[in-house]
PDB file of N, CA and C in Angstrom:
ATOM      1  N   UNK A   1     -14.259 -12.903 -13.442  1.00  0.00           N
ATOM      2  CA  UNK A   1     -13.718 -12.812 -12.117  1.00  0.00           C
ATOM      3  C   UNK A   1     -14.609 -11.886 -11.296  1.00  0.00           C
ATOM      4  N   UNK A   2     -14.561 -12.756 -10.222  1.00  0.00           N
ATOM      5  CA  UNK A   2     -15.584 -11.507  -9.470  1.00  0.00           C
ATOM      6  C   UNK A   2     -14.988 -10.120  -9.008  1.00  0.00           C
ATOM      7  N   UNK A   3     -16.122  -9.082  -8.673  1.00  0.00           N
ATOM      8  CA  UNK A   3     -15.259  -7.952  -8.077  1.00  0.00           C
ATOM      9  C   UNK A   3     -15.412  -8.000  -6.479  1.00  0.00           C
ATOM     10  N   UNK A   4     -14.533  -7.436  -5.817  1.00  0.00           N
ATOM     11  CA  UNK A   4     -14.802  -6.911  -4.441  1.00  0.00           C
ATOM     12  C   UNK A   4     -15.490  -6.075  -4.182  1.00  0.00           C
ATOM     13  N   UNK A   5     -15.286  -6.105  -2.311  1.00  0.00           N
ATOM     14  CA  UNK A   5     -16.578  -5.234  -1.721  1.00  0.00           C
ATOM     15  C   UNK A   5     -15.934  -3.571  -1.808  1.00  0.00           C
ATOM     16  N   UNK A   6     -14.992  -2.876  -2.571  1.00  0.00           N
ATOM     17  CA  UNK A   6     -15.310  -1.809  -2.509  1.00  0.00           C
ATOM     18  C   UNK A   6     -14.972  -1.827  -4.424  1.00  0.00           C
ATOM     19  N   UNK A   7     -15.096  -2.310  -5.413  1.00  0.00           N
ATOM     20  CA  UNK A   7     -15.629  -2.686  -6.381  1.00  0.00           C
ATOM     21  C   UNK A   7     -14.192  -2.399  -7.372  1.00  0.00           C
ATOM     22  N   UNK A   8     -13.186  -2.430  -7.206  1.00  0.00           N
ATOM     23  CA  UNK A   8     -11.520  -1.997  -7.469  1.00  0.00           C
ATOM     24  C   UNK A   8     -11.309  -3.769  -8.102  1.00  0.00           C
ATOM     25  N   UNK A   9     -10.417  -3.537  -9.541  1.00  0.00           N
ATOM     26  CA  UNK A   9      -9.947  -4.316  -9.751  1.00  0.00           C
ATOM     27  C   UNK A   9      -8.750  -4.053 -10.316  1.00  0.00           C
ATOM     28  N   UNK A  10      -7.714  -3.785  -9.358  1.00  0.00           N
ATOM     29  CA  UNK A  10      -6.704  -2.938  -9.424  1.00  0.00           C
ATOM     30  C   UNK A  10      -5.618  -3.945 -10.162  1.00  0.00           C
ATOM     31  N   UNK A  11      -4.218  -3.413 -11.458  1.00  0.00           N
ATOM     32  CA  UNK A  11      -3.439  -3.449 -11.068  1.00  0.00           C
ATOM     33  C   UNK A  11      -2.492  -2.452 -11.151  1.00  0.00           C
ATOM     34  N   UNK A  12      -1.556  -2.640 -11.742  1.00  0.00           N
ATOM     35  CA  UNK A  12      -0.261  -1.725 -11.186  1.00  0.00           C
ATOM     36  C   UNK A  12       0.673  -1.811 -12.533  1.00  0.00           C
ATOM     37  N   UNK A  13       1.519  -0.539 -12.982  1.00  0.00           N
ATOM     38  CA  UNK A  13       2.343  -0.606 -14.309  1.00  0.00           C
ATOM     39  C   UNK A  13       3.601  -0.564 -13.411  1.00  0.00           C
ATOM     40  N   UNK A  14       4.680  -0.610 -13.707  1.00  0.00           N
ATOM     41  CA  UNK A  14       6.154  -0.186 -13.279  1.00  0.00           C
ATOM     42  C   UNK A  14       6.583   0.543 -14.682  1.00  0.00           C
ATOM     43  N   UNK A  15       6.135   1.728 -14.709  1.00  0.00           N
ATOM     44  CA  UNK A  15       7.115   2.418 -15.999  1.00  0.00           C
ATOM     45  C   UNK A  15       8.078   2.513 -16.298  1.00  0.00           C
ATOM     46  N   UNK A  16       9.024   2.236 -16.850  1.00  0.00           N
ATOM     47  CA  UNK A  16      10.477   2.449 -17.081  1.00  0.00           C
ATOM     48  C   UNK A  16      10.718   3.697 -18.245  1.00  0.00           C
ATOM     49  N   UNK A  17      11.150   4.401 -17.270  1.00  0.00           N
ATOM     50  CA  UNK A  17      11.633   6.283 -18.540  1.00  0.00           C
ATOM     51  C   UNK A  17      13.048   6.280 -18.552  1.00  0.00           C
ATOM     52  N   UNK A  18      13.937   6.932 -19.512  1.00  0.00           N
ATOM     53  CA  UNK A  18      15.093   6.868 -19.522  1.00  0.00           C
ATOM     54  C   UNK A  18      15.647   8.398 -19.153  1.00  0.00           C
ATOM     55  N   UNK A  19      15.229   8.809 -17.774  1.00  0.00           N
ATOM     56  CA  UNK A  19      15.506   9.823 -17.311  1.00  0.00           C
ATOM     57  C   UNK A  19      15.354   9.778 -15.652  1.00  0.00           C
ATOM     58  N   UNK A  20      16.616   9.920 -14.908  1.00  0.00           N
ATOM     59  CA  UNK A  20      16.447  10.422 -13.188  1.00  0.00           C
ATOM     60  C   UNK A  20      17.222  11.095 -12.654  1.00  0.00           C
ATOM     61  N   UNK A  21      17.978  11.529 -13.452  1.00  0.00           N
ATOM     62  CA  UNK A  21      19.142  13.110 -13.259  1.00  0.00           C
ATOM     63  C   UNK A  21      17.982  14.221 -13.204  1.00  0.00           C
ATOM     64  N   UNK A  22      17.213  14.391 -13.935  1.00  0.00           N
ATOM     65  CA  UNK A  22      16.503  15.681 -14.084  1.00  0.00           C
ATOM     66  C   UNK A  22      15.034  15.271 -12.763  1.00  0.00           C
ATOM     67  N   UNK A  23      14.998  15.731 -11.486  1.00  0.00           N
ATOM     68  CA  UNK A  23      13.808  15.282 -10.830  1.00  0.00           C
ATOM     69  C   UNK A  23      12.501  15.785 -11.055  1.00  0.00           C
ATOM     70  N   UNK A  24      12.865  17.338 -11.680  1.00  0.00           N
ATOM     71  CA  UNK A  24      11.349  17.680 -12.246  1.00  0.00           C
ATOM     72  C   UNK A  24      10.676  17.146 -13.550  1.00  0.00           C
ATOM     73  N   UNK A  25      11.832  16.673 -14.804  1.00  0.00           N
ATOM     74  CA  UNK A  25      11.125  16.129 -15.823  1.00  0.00           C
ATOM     75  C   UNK A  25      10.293  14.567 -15.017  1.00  0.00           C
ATOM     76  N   UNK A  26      11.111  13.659 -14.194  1.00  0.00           N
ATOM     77  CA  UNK A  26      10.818  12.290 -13.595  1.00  0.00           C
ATOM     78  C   UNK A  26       9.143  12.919 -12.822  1.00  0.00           C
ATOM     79  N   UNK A  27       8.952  13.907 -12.333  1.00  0.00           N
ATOM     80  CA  UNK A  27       7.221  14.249 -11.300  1.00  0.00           C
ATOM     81  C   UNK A  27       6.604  14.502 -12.182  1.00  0.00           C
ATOM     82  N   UNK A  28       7.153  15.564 -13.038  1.00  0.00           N
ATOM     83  CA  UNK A  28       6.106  16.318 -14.218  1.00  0.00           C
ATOM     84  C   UNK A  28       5.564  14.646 -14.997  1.00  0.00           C
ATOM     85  N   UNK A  29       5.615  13.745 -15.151  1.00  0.00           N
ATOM     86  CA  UNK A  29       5.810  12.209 -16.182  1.00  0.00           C
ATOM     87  C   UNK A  29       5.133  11.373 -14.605  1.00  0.00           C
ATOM     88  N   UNK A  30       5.466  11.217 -13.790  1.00  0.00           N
ATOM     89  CA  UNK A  30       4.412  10.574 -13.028  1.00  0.00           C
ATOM     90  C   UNK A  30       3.511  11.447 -12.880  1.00  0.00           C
ATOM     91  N   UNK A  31       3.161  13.035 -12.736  1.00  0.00           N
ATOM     92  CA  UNK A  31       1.673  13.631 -12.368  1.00  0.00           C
ATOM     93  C   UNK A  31       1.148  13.524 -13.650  1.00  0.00           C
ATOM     94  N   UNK A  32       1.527  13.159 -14.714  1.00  0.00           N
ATOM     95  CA  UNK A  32       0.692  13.174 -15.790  1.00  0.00           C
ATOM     96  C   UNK A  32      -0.269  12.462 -15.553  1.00  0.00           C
ATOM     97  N   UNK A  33       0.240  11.090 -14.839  1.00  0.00           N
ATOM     98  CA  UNK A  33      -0.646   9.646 -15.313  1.00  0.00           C
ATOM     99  C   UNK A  33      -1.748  10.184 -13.551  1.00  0.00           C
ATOM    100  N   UNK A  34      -1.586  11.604 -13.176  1.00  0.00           N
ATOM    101  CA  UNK A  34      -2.501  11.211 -12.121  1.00  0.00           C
ATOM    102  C   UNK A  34      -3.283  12.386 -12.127  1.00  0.00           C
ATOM    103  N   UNK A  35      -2.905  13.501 -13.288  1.00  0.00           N
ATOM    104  CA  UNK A  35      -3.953  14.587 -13.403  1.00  0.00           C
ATOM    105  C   UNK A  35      -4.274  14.605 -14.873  1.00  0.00           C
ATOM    106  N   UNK A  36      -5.853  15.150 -15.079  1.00  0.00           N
ATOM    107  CA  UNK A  36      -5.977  15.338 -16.854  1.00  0.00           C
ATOM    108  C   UNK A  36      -5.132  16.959 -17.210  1.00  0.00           C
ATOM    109  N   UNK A  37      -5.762  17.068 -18.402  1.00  0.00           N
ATOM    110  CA  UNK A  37      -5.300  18.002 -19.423  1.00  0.00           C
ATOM    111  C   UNK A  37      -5.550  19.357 -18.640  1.00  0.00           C
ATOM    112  N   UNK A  38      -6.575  19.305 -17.554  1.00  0.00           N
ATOM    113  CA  UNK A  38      -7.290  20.482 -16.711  1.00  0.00           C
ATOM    114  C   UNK A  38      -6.863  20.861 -15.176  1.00  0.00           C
ATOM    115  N   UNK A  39      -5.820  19.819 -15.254  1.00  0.00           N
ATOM    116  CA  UNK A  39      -4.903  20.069 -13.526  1.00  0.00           C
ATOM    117  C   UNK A  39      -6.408  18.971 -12.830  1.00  0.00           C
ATOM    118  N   UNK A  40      -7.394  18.620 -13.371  1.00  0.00           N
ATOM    119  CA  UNK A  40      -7.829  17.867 -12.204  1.00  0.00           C
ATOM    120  C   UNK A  40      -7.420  16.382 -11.960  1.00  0.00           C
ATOM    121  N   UNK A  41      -7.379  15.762 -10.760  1.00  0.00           N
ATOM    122  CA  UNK A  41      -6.794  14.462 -10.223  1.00  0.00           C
ATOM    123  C   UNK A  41      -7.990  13.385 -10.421  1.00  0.00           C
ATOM    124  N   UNK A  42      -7.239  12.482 -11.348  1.00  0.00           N
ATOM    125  CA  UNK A  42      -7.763  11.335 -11.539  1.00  0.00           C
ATOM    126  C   UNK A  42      -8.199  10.586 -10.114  1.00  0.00           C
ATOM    127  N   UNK A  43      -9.327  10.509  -9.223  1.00  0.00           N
ATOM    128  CA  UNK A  43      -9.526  10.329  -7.990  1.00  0.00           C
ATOM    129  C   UNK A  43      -8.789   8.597  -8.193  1.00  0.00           C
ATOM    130  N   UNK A  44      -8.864   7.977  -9.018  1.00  0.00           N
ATOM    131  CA  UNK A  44      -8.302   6.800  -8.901  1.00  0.00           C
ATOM    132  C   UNK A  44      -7.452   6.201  -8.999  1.00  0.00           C
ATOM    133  N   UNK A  45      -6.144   7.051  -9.202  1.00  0.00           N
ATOM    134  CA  UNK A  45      -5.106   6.324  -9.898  1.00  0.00           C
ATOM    135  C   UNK A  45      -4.144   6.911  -9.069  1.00  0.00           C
ATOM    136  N   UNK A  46      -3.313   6.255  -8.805  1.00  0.00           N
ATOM    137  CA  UNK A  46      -2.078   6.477  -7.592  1.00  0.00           C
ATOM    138  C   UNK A  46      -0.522   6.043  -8.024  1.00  0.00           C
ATOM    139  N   UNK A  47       0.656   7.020  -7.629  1.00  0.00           N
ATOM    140  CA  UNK A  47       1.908   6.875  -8.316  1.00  0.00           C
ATOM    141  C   UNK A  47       2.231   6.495  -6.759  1.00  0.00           C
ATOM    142  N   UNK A  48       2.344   5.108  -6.893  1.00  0.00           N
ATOM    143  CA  UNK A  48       2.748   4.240  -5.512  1.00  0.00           C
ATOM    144  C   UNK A  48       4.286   4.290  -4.865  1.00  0.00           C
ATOM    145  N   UNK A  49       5.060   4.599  -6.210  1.00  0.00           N
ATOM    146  CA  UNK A  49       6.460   4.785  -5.746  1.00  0.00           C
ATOM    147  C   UNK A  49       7.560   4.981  -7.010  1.00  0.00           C
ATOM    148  N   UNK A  50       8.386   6.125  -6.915  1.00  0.00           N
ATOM    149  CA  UNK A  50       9.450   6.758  -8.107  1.00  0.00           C
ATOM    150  C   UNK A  50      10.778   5.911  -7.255  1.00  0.00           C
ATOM    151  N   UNK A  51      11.146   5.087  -8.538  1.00  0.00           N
ATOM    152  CA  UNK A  51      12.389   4.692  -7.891  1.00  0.00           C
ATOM    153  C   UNK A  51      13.653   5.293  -9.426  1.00  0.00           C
ATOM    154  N   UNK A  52      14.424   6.524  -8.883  1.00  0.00           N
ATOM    155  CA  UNK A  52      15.183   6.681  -9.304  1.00  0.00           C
ATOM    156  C   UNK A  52      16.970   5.904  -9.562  1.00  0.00           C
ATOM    157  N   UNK A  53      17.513   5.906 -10.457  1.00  0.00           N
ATOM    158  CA  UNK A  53      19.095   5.093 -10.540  1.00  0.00           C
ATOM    159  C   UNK A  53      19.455   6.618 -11.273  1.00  0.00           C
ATOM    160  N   UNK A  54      20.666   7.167 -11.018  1.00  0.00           N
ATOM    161  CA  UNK A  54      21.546   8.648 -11.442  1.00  0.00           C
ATOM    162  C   UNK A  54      22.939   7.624 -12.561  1.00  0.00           C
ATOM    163  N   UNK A  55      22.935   6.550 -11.914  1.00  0.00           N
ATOM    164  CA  UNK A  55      24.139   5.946 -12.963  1.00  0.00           C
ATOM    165  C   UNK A  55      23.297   5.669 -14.380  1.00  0.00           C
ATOM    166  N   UNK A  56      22.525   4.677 -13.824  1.00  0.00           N
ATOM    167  CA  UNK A  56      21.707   4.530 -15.285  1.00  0.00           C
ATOM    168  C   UNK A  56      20.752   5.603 -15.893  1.00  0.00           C
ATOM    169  N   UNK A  57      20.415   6.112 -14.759  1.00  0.00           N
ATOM    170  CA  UNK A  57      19.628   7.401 -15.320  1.00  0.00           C
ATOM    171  C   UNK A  57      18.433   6.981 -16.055  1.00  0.00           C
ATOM    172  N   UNK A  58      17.804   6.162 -15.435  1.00  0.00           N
ATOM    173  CA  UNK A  58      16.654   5.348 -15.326  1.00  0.00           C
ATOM    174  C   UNK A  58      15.588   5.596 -14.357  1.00  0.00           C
ATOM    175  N   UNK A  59      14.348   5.398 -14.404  1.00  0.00           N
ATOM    176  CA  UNK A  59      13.468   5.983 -13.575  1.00  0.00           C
ATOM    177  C   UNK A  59      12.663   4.650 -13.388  1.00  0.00           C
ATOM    178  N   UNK A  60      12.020   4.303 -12.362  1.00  0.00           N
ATOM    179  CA  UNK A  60      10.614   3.424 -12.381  1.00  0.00           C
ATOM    180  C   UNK A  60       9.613   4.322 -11.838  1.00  0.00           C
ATOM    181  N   UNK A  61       8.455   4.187 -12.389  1.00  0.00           N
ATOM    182  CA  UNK A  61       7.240   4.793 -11.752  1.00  0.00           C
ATOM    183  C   UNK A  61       6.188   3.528 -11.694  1.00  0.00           C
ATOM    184  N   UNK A  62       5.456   3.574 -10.515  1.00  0.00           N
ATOM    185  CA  UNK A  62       4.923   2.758 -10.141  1.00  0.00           C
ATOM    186  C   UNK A  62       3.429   3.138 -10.135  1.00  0.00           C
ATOM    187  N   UNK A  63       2.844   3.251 -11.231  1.00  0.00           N
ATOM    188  CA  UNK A  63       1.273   3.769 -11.336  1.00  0.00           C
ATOM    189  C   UNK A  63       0.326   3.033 -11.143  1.00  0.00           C
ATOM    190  N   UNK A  64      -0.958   2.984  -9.847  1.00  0.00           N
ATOM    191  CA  UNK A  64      -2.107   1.797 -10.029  1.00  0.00           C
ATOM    192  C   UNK A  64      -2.883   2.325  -9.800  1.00  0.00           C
ATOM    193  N   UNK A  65      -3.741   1.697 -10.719  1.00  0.00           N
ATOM    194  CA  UNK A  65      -5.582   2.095 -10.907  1.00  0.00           C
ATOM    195  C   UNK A  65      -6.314   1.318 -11.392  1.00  0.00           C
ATOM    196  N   UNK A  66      -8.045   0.942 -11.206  1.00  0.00           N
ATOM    197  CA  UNK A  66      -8.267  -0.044 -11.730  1.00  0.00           C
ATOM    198  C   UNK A  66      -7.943  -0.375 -13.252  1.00  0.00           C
ATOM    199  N   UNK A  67      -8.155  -1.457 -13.260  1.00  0.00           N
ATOM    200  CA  UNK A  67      -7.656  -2.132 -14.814  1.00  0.00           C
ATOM    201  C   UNK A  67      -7.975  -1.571 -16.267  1.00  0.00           C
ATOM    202  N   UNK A  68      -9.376  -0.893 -16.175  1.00  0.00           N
ATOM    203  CA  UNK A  68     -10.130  -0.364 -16.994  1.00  0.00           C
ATOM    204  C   UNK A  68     -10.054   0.816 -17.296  1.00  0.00           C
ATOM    205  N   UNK A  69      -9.163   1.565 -16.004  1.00  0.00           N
ATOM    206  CA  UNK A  69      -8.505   2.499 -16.593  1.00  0.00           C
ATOM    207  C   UNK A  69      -6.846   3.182 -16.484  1.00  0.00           C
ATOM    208  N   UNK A  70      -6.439   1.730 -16.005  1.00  0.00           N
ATOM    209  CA  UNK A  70      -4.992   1.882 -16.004  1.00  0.00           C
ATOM    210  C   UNK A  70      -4.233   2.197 -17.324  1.00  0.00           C
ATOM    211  N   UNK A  71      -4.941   2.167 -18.076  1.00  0.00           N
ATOM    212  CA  UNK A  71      -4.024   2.301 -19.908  1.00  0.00           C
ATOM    213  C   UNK A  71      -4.168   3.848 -20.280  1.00  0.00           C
ATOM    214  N   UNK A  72      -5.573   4.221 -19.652  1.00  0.00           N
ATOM    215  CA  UNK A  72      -5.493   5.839 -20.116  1.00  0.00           C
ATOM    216  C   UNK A  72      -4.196   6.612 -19.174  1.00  0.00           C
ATOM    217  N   UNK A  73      -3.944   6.278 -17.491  1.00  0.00           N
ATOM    218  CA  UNK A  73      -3.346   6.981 -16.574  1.00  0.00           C
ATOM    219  C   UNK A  73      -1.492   6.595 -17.106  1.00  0.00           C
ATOM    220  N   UNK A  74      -1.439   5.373 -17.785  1.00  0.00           N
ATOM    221  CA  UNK A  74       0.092   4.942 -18.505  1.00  0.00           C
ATOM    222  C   UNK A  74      -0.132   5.673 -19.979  1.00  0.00           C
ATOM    223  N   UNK A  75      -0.661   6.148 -20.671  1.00  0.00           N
ATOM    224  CA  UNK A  75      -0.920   6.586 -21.743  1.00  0.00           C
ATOM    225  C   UNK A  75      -0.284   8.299 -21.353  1.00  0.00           C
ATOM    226  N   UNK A  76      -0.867   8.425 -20.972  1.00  0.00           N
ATOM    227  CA  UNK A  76      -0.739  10.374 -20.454  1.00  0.00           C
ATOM    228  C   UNK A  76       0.703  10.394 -20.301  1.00  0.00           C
ATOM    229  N   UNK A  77       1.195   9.174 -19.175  1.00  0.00           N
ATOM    230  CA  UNK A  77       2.812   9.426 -18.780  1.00  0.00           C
ATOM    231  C   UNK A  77       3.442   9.121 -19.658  1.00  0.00           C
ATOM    232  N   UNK A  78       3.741   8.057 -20.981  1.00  0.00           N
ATOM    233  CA  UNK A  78       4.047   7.972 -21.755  1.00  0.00           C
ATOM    234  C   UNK A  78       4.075   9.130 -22.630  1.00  0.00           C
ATOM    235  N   UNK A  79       3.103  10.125 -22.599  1.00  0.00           N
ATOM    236  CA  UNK A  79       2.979  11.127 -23.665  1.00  0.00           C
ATOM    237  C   UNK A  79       3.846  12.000 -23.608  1.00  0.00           C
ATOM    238  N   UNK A  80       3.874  11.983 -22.177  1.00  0.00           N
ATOM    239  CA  UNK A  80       4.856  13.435 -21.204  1.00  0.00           C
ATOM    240  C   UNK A  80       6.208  12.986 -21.188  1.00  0.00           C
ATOM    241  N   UNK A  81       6.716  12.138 -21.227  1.00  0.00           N
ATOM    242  CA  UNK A  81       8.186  11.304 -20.882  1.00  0.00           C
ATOM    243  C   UNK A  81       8.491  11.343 -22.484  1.00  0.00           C
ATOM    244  N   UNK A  82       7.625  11.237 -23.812  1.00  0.00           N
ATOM    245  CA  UNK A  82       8.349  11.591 -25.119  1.00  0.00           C
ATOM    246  C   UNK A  82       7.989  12.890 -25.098  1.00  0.00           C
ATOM    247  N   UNK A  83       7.242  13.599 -24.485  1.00  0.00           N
ATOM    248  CA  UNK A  83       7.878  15.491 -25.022  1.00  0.00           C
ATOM    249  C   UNK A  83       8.967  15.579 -23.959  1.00  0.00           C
ATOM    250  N   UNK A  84       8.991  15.339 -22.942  1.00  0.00           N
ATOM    251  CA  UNK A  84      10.128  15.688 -22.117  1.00  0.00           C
ATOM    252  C   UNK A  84      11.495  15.161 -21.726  1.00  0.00           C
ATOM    253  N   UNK A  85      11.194  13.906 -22.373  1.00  0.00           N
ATOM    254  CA  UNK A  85      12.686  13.279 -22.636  1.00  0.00           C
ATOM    255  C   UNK A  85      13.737  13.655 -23.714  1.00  0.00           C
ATOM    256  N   UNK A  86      14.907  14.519 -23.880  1.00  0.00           N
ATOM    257  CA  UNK A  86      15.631  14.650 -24.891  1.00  0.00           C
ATOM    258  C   UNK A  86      16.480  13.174 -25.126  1.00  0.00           C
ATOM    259  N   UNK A  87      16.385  12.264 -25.906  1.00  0.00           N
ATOM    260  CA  UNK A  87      17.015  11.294 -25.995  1.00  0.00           C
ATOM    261  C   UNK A  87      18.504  11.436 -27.045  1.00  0.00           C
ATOM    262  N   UNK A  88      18.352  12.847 -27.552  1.00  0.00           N
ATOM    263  CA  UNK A  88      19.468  13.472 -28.050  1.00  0.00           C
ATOM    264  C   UNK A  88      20.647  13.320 -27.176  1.00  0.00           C
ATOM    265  N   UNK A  89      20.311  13.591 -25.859  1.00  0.00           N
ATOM    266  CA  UNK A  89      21.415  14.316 -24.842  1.00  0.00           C
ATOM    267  C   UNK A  89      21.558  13.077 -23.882  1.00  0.00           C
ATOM    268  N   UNK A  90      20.145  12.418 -23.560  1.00  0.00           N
ATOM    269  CA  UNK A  90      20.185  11.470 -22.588  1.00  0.00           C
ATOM    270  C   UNK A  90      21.624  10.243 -22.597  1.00  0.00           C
ATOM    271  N   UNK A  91      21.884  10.276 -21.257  1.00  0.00           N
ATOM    272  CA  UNK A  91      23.383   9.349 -20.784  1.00  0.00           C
ATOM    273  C   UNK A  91      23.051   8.801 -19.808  1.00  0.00           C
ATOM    274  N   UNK A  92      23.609   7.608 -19.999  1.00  0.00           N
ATOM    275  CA  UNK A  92      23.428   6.483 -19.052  1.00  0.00           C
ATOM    276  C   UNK A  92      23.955   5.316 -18.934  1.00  0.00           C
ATOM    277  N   UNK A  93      24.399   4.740 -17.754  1.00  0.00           N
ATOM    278  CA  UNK A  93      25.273   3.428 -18.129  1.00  0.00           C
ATOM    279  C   UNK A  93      24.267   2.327 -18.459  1.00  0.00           C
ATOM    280  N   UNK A  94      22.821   2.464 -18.355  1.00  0.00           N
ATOM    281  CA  UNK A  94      21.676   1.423 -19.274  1.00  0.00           C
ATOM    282  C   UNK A  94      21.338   1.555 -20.177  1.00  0.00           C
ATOM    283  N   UNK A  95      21.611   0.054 -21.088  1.00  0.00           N
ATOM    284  CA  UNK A  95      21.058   0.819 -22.419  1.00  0.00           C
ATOM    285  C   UNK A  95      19.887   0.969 -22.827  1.00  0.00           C
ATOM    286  N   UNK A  96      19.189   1.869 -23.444  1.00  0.00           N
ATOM    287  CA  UNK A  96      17.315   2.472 -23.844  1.00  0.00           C
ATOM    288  C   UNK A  96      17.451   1.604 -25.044  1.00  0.00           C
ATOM    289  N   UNK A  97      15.875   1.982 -24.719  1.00  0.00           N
ATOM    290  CA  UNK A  97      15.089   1.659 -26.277  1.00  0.00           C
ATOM    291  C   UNK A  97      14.878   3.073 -27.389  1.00  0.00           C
ATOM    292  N   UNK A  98      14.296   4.292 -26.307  1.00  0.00           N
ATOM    293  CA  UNK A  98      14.101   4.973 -26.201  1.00  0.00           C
ATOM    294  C   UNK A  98      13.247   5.764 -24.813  1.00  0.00           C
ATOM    295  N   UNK A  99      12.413   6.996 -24.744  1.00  0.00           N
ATOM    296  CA  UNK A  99      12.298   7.919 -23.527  1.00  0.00           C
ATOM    297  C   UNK A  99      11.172   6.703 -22.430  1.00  0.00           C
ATOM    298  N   UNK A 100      10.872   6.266 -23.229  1.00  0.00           N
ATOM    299  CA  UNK A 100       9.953   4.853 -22.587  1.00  0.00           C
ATOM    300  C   UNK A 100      10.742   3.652 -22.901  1.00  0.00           C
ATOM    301  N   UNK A 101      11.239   2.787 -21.837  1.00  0.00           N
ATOM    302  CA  UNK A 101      11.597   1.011 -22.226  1.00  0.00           C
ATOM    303  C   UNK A 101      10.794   0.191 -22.162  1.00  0.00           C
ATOM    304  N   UNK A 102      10.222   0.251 -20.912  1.00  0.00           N
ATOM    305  CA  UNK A 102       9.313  -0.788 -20.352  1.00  0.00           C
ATOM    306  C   UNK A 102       8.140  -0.387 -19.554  1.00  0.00           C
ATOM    307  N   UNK A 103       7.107  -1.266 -20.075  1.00  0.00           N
ATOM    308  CA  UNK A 103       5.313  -0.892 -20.111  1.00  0.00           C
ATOM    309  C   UNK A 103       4.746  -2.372 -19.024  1.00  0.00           C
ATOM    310  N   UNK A 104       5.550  -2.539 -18.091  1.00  0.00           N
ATOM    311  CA  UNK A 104       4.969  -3.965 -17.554  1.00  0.00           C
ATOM    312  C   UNK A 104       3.831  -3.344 -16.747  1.00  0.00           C
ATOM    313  N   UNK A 105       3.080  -4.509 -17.303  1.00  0.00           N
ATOM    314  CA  UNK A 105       1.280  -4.669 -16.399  1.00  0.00           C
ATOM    315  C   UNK A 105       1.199  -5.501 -15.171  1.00  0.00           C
ATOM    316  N   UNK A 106       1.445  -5.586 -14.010  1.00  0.00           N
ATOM    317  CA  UNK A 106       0.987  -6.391 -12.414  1.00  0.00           C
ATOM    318  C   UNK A 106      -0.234  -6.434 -12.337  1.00  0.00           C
ATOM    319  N   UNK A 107      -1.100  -7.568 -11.931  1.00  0.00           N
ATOM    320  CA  UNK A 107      -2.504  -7.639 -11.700  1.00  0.00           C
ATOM    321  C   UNK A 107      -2.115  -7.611 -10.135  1.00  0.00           C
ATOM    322  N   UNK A 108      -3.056  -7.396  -8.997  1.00  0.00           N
ATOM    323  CA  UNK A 108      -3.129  -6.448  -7.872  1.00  0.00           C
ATOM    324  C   UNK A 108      -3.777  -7.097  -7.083  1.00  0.00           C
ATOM    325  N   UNK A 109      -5.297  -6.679  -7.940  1.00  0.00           N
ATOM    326  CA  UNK A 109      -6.778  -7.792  -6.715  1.00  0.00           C
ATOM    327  C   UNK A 109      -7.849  -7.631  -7.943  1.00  0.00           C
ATOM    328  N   UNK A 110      -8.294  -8.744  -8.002  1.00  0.00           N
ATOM    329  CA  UNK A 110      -9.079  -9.503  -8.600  1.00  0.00           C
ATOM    330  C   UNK A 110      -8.537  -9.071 -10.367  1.00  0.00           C
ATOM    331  N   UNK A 111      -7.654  -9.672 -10.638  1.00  0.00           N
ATOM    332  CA  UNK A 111      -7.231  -9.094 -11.759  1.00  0.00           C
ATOM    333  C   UNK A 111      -6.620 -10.508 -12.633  1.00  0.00           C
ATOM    334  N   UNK A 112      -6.955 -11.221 -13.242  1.00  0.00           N
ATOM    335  CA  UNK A 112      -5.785 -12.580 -13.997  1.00  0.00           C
ATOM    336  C   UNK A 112      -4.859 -11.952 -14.389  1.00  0.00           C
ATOM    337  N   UNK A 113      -3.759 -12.731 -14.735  1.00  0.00           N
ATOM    338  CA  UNK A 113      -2.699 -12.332 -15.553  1.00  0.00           C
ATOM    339  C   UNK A 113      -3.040 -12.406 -16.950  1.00  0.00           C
ATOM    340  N   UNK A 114      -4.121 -13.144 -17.498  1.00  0.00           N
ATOM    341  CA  UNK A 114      -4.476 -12.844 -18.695  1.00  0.00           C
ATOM    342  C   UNK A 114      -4.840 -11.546 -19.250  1.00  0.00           C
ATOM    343  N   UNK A 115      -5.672 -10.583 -18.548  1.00  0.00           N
ATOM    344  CA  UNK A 115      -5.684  -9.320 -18.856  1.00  0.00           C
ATOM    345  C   UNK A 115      -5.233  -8.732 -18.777  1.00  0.00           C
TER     346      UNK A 115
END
């Protein structure tokens, strides 16, 4: 597939965490996927939109960056959402899998759904 003229072959995750009662564990779990281990900002990767539910106590995070390195910026938040999720305590009228449910991949621009 070809690339575009500013060379982005973006898509987009919708994270699903099983936490949105607590709003600082839900930022601390999206800034993961947008700073490293050193507080510096991944210049490429963007948390497009936190959509919180308090009944289900469910979170979406909406992380996009190109494709190639969208798995490291969902990797980090994943890491942070199992140290910071107590799934001991966690309540909710949805039912989990666990502190992560759902890992869906959106292709964006110039992206197949095959990859």
């Amino acid at each position: 597939m070809s690339s575009t003229k500013v060379g982005f072959r973006l898509a987009a995750c919708l994270l699903n965490i099983s936490e949105a009662r607590k709003k600082d564990i839900v930022e601390k779990i999206a800034k993961a996927a947008l700073y490293d281990d050193n507080g510096q900002k991944h210049s490429q990767a963007a948390v497009l939109n936190i959509f919180s539910d308090y009944d289900y106590n469910r979170s979406v995070i909406t992380i996009a960056a190109p494709i190639d390195m969208l798995d490291n910026y969902v990797i980090a938040a994943c890491t942070e959402a199992f140290r910071s999720i107590d799934m001991a305590i966690q309540e909710g009228i949805h039912p989990c899998l666990g502190a992560v449910d759902l890992v869906p991949i959106y292709p964006l621009l110039d992206v197949g759904v095959e990859e």
